[in-house]
N, C-alpha and C. Protein backbone atom coordinates (compact mmCIF):
# COMPACT_ATOMS: atom_id res chain seq x y z
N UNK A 1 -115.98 -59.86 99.27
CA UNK A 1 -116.49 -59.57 100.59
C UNK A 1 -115.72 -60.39 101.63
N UNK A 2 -115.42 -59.79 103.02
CA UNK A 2 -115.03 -60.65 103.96
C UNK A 2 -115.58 -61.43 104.40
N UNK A 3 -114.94 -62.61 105.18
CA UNK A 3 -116.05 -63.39 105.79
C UNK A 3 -116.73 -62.83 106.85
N UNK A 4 -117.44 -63.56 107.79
CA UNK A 4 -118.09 -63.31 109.05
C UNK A 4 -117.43 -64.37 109.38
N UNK A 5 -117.69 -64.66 110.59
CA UNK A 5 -117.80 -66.05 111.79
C UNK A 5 -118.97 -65.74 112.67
N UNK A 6 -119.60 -66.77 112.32
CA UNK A 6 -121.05 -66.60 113.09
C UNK A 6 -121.29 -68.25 114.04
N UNK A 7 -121.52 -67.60 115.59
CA UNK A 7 -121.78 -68.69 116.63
C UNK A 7 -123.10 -69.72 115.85
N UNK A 8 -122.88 -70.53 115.78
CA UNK A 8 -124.33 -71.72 115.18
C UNK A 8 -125.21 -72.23 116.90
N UNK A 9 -126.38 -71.98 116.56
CA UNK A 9 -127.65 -72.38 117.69
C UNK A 9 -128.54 -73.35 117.02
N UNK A 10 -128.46 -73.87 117.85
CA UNK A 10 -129.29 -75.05 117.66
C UNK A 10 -130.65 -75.31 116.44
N UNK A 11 -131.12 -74.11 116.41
CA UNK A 11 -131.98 -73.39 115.48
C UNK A 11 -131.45 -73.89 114.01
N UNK A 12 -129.80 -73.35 114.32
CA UNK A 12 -129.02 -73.91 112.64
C UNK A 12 -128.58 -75.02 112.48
N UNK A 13 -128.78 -76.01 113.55
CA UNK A 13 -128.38 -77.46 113.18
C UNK A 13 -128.76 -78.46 111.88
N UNK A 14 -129.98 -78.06 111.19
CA UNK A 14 -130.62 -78.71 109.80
C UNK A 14 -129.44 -77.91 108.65
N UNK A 15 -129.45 -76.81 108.95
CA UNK A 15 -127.81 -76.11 107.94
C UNK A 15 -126.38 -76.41 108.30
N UNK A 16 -126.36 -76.55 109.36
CA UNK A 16 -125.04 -77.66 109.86
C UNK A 16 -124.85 -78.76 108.86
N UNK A 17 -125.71 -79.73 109.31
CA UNK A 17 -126.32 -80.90 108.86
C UNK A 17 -125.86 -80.42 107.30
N UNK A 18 -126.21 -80.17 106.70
CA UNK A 18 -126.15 -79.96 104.54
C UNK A 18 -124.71 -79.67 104.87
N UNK A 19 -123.95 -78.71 105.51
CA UNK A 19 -122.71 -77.99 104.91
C UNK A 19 -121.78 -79.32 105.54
N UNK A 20 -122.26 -79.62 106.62
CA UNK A 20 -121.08 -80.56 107.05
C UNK A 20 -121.30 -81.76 106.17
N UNK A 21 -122.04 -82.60 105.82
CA UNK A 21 -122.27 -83.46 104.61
C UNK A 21 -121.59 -83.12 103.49
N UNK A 22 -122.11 -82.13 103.24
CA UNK A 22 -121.40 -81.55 101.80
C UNK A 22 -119.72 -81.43 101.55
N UNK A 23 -119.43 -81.11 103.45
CA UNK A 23 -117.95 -80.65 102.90
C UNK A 23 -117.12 -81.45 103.00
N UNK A 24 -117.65 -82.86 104.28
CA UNK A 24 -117.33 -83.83 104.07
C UNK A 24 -117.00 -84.94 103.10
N UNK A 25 -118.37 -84.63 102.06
CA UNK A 25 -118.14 -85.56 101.10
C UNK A 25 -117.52 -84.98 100.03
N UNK A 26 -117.33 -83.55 99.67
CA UNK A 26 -115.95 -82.84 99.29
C UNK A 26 -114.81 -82.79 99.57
N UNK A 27 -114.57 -83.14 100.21
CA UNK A 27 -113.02 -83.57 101.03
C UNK A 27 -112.20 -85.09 100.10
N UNK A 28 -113.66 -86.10 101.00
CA UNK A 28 -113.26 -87.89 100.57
C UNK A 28 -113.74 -88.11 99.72
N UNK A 29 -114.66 -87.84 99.30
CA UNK A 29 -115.58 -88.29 98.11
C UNK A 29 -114.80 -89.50 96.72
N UNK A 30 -113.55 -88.82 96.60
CA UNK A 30 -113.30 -89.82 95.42
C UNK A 30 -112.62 -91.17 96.68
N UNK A 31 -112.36 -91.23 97.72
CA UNK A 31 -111.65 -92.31 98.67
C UNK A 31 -112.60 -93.46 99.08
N UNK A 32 -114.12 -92.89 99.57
CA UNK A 32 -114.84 -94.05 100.40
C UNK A 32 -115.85 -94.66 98.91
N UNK A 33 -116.79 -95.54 98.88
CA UNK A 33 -117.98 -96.35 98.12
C UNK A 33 -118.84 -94.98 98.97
N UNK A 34 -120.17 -95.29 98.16
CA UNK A 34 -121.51 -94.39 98.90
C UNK A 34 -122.13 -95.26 100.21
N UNK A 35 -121.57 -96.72 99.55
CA UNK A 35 -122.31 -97.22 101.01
C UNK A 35 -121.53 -96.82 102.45
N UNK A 36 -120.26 -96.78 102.96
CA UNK A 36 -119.57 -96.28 103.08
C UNK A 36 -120.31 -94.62 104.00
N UNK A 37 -120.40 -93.81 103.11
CA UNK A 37 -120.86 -92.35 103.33
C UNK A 37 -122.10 -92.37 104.12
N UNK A 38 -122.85 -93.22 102.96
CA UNK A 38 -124.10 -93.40 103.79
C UNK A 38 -124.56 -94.00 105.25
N UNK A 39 -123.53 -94.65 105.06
CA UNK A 39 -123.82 -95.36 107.04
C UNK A 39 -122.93 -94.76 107.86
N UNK A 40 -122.18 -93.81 107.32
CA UNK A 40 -121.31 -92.86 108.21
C UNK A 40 -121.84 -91.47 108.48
N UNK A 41 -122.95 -90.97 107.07
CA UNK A 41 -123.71 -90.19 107.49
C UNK A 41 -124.69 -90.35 108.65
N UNK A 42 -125.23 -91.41 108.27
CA UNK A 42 -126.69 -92.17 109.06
C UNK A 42 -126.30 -92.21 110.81
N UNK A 43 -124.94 -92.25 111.30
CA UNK A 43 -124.06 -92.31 111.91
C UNK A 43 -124.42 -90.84 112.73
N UNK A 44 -123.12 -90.37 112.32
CA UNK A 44 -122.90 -89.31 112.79
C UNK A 44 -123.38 -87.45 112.08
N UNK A 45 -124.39 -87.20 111.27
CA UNK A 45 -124.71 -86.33 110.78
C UNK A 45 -126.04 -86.31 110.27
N UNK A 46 -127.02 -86.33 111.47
CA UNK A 46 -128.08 -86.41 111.44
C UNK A 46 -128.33 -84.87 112.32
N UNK A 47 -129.80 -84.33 112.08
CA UNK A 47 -129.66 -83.31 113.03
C UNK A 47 -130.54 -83.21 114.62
N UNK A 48 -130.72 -84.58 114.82
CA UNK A 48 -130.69 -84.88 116.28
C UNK A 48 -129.00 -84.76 116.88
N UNK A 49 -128.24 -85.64 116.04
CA UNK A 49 -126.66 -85.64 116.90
C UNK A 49 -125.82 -84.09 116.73
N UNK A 50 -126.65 -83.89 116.05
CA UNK A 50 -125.74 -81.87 116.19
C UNK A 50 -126.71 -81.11 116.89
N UNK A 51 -127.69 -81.21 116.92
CA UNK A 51 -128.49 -80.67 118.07
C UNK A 51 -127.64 -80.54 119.62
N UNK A 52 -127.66 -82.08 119.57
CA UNK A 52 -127.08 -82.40 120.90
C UNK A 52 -125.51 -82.04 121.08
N UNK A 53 -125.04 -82.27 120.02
CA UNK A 53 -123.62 -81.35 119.83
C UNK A 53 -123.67 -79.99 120.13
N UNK A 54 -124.34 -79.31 119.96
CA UNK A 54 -124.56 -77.69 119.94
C UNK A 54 -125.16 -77.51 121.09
N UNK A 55 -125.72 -78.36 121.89
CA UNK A 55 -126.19 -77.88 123.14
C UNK A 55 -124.98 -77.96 124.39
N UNK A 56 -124.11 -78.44 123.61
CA UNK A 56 -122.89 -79.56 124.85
C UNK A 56 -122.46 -78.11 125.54
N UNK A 57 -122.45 -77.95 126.61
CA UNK A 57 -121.65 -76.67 127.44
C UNK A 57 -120.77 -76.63 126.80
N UNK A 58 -120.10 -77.89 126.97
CA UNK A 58 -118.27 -77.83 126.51
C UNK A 58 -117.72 -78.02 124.97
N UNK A 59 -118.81 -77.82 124.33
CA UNK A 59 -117.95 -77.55 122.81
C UNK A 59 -118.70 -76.28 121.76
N UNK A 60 -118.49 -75.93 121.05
CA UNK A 60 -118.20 -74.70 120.44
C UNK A 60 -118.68 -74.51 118.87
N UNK A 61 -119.33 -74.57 118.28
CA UNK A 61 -119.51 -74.35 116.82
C UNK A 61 -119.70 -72.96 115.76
N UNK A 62 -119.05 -72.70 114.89
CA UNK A 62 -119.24 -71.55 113.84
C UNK A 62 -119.26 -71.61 112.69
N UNK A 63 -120.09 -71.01 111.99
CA UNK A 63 -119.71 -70.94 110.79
C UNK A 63 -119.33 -69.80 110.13
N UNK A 64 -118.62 -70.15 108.97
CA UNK A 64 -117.86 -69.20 108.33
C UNK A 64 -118.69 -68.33 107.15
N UNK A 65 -118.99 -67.30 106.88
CA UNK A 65 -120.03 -67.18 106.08
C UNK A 65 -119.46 -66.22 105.03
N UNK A 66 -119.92 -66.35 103.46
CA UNK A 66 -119.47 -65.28 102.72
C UNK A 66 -120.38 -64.77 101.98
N UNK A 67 -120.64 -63.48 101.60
CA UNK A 67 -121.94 -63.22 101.05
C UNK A 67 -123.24 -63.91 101.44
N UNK A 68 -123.52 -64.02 103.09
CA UNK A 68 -124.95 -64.35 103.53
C UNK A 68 -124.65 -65.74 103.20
N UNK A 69 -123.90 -66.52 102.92
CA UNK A 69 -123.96 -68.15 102.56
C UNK A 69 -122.32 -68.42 103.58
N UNK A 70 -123.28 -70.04 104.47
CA UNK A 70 -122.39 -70.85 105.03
C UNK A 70 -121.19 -71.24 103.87
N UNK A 71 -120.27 -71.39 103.95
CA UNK A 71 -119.34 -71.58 103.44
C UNK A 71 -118.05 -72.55 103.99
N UNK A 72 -117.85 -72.53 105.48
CA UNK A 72 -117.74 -73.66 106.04
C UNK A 72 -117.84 -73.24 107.59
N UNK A 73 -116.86 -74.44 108.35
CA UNK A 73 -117.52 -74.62 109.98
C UNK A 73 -116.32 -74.79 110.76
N UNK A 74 -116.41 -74.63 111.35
CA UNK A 74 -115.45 -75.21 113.04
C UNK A 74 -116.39 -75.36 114.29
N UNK A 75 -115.58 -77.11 114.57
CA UNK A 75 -116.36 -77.44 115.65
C UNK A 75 -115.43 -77.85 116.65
N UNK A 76 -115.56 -76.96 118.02
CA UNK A 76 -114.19 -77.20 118.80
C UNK A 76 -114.57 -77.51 119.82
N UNK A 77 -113.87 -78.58 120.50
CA UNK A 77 -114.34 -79.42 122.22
C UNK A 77 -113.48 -78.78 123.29
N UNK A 78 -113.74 -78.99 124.57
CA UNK A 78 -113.20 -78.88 125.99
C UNK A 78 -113.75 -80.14 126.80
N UNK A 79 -113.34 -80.02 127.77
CA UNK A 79 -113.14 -81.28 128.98
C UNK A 79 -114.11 -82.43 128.53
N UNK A 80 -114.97 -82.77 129.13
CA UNK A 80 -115.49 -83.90 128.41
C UNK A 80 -116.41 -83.93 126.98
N UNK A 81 -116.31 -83.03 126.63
CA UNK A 81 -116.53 -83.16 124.95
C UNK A 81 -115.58 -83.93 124.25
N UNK A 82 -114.51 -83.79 124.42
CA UNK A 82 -113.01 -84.05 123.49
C UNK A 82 -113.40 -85.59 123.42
N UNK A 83 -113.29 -85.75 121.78
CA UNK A 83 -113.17 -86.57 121.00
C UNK A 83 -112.08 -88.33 121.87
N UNK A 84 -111.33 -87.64 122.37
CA UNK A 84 -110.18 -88.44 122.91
C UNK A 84 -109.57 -87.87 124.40
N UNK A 85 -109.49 -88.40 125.55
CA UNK A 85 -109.08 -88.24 126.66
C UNK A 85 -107.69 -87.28 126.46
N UNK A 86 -107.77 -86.27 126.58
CA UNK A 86 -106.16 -85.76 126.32
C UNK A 86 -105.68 -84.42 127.53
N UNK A 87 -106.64 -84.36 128.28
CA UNK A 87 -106.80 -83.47 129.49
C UNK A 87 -107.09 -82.46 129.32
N UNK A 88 -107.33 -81.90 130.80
CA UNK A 88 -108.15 -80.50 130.97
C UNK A 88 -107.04 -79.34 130.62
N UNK A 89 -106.22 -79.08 129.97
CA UNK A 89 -105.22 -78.15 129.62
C UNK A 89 -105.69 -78.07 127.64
N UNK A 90 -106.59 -79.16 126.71
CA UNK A 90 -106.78 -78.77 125.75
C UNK A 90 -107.84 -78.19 125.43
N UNK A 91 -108.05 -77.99 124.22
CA UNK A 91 -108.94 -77.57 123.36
C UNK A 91 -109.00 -78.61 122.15
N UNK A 92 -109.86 -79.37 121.70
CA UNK A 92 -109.75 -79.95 120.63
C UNK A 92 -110.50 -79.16 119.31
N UNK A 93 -109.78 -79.26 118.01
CA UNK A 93 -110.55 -78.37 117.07
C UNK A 93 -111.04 -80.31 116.25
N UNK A 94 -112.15 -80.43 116.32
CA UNK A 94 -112.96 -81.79 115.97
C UNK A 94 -113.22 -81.84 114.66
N UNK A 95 -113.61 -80.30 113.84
CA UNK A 95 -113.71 -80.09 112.77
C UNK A 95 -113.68 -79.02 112.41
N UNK A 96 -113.08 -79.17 110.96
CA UNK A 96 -112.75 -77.71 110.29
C UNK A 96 -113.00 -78.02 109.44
N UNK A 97 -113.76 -77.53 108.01
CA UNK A 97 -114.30 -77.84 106.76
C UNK A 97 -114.88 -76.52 106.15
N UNK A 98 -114.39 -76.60 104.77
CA UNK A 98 -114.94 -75.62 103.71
C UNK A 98 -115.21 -76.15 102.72
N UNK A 99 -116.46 -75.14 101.95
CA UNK A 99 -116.87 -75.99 100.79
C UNK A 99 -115.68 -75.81 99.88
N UNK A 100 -115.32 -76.47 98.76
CA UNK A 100 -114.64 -76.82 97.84
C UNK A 100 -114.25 -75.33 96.99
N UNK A 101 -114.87 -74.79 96.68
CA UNK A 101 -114.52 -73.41 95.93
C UNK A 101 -113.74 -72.08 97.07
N UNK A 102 -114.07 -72.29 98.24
CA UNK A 102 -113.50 -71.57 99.53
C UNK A 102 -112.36 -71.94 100.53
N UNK A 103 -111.54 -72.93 99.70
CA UNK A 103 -110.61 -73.60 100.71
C UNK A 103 -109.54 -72.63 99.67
N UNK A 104 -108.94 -72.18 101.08
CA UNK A 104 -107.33 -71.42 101.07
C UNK A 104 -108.07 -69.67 100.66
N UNK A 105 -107.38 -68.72 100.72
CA UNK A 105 -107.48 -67.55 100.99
C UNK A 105 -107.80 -67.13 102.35
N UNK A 106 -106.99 -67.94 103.60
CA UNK A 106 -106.92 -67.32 104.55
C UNK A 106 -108.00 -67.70 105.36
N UNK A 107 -109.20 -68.33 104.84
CA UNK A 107 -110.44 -68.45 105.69
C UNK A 107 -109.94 -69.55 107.11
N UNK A 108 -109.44 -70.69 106.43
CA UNK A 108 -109.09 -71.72 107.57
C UNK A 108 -108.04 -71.05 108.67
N UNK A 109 -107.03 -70.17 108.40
CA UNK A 109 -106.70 -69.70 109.35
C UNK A 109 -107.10 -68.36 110.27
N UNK A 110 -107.99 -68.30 109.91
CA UNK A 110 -109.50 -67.17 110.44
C UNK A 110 -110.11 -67.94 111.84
N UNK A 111 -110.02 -69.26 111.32
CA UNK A 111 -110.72 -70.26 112.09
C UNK A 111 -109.86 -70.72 112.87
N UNK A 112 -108.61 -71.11 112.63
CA UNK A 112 -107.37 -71.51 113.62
C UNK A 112 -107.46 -70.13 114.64
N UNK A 113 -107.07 -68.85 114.52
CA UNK A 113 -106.90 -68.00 115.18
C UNK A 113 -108.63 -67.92 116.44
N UNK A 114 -109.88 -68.08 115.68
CA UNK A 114 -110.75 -68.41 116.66
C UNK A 114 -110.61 -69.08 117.74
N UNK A 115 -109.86 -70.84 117.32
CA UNK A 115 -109.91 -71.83 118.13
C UNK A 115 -108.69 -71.20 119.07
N UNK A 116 -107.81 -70.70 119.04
CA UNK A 116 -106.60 -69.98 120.02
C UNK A 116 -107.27 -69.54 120.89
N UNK A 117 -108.12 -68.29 120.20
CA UNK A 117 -108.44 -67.24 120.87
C UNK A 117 -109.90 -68.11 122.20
N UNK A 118 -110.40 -69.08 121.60
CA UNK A 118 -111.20 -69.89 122.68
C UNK A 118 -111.04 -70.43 123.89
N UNK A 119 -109.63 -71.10 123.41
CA UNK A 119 -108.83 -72.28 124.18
C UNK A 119 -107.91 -70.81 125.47
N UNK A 120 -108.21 -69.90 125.07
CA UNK A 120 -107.55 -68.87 125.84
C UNK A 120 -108.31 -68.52 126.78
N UNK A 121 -109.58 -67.96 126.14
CA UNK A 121 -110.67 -67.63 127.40
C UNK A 121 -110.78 -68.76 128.18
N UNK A 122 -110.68 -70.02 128.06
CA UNK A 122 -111.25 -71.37 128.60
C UNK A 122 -109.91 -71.88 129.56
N UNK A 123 -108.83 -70.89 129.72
CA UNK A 123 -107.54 -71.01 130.03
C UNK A 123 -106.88 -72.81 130.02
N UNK A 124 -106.95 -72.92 128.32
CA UNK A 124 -106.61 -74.34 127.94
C UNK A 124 -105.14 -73.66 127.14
N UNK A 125 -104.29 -74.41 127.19
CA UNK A 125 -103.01 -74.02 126.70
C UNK A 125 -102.38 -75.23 125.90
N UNK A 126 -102.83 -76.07 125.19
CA UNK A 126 -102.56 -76.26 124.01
C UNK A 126 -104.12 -76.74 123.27
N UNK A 127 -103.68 -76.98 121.85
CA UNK A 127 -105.41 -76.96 120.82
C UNK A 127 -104.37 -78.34 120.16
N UNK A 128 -105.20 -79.28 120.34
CA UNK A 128 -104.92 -80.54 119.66
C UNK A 128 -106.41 -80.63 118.38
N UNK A 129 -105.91 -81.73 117.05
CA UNK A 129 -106.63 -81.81 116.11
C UNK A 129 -106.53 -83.67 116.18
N UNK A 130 -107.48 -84.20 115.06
CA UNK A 130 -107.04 -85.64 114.13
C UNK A 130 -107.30 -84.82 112.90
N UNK A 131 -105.88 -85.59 111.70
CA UNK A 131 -106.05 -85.07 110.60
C UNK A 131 -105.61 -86.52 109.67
N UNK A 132 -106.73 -86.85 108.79
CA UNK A 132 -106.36 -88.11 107.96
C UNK A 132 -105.10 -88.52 107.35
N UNK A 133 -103.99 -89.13 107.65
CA UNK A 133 -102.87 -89.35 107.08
C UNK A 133 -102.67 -89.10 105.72
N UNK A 134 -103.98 -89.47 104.92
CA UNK A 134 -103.75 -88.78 103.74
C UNK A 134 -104.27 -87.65 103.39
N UNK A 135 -104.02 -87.33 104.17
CA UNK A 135 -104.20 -85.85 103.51
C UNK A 135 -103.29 -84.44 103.98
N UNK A 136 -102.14 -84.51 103.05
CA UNK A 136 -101.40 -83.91 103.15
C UNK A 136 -101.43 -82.11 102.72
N UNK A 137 -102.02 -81.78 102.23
CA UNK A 137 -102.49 -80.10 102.15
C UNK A 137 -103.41 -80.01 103.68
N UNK A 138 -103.95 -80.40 104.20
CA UNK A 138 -104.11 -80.40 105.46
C UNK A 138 -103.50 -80.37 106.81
N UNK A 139 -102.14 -81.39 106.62
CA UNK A 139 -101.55 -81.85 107.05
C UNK A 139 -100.54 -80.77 107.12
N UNK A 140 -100.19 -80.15 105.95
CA UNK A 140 -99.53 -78.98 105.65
C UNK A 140 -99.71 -77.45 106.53
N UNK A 141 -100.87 -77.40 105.96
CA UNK A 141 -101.99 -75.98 106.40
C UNK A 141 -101.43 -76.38 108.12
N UNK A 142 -101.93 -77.11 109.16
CA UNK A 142 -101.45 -77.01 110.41
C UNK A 142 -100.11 -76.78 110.96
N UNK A 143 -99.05 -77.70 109.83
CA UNK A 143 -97.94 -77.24 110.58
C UNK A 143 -97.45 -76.09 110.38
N UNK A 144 -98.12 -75.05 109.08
CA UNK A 144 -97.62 -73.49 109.16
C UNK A 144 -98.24 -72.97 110.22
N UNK A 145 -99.28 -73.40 110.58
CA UNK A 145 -99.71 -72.56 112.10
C UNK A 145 -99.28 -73.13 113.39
N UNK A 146 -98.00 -74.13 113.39
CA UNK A 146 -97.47 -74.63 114.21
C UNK A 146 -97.79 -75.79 115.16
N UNK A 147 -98.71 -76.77 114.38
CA UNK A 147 -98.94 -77.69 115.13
C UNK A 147 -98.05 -78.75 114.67
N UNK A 148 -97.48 -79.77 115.31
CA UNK A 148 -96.84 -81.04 115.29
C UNK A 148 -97.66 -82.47 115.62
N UNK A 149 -97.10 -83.66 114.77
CA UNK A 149 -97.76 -84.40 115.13
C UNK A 149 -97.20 -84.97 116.29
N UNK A 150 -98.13 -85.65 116.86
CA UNK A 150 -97.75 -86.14 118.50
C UNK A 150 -98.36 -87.76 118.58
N UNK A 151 -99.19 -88.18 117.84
CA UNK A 151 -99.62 -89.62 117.89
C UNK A 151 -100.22 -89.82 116.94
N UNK A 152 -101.09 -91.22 117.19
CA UNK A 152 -102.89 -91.15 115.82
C UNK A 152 -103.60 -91.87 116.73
N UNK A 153 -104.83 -91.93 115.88
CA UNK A 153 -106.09 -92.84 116.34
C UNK A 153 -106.85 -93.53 115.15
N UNK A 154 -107.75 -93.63 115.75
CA UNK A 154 -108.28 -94.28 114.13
C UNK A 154 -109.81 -93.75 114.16
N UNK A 155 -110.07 -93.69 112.86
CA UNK A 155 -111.54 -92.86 112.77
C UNK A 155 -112.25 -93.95 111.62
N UNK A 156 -113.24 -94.26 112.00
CA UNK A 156 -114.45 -94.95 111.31
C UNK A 156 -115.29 -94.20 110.03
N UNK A 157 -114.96 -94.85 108.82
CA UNK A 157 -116.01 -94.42 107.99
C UNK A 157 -117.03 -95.65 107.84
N UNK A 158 -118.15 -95.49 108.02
CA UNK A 158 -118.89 -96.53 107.39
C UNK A 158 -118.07 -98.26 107.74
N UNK A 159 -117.27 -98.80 106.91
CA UNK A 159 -116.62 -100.04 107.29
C UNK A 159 -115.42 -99.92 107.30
N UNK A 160 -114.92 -98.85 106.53
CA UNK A 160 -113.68 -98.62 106.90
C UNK A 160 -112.92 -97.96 107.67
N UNK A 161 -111.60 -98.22 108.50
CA UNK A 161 -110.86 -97.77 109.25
C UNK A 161 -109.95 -96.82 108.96
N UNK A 162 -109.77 -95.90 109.20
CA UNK A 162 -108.81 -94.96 108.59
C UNK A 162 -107.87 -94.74 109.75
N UNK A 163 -106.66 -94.23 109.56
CA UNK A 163 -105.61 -93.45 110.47
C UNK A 163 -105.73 -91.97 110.59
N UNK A 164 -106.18 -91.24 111.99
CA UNK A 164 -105.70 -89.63 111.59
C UNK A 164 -104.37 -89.81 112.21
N UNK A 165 -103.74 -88.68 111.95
CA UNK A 165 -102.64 -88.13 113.02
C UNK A 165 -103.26 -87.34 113.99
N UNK A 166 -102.61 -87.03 114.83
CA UNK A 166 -102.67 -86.47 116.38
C UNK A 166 -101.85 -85.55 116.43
N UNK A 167 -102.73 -84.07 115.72
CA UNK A 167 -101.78 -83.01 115.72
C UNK A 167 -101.86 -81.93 117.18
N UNK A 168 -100.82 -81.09 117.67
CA UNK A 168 -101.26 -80.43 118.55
C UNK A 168 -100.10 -79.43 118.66
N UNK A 169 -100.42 -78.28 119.11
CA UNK A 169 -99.92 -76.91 119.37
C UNK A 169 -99.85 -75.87 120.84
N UNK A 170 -98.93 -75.60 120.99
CA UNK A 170 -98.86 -74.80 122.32
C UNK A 170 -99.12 -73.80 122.26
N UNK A 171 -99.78 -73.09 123.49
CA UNK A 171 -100.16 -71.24 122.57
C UNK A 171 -99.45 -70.67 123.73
């Protein structure tokens, strides 16, 4: 079956909440301790802070669905949503995640072509990302859809500090 892409309301923030956990900790899982996860969950993936995420004018959420089941998400910013000061000409894609059995067959770039097609109506002309230095099939996957790296930042798990890169693309 094909996917869908379905807009997420606030309504779906407690299913946010499970898939983004889940796909998160499918991603790093063998990299961070649980303590680690756990105070990074406790953090940022509660469903008060996606509530309030999903209400933001300026950012964007979907999920990807296959056979009636979330399967993964994209969560994309504008002007003062964005993760990082990078001006009113982007789009930031903040997150992109699939569960573990659904990564590659085209779905993630289902989701790249969304975030274009957003950053277009919103007349933003380039879509910047952070993508963990290690993680190179990721790292990969963007530059076939033409993004380059342009800087980093650093992203907080729990106690540890990580590096993303600072990927971004012109449309």
């Amino acid at each position: 079956m094909a996917g869908i892409i379905k807009e997420i309301s606030k309504q779906d923030a407690s299913e946010l909440v499970e898939l983004a956990t889940r796909t998160f900790y499918d991603t790093f899982g063998s990299y961070y301790d649980d303590k680690d996860f756990d105070q990074f969950f406790k953090d940022n993936y509660t469903v008060e802070k996606f509530t309030q995420e999903i209400n933001h004018v300026d950012s964007f959420h979907y999920f990807y669905q296959e056979d009636g089941a979330n399967v993964g998400y994209i969560k994309m910013n504008i002007n003062s949503a964005q993760t990082e000061e990078m001006g009113e000409t982007y789009l930031e894609v903040q997150r992109i995640y699939f569960l573990k059995d659904f990564q590659g067959g085209g779905r993630g770039s289902q989701l790249i072509a969304l975030a274009e097609k957003i950053a277009q109506e919103h007349n933003k002309h380039k879509i910047w990302l952070g993508v963990w230095e290690h993680n190179p099939r990721a790292q990969a996957f963007y530059k076939r859809h033409g993004f380059k790296v342009v800087g980093e930042h650093h992203f907080q798990t729990g106690d540890v500090t990580d590096t993303d890169l600072i990927m971004e693309k012109e449309l």
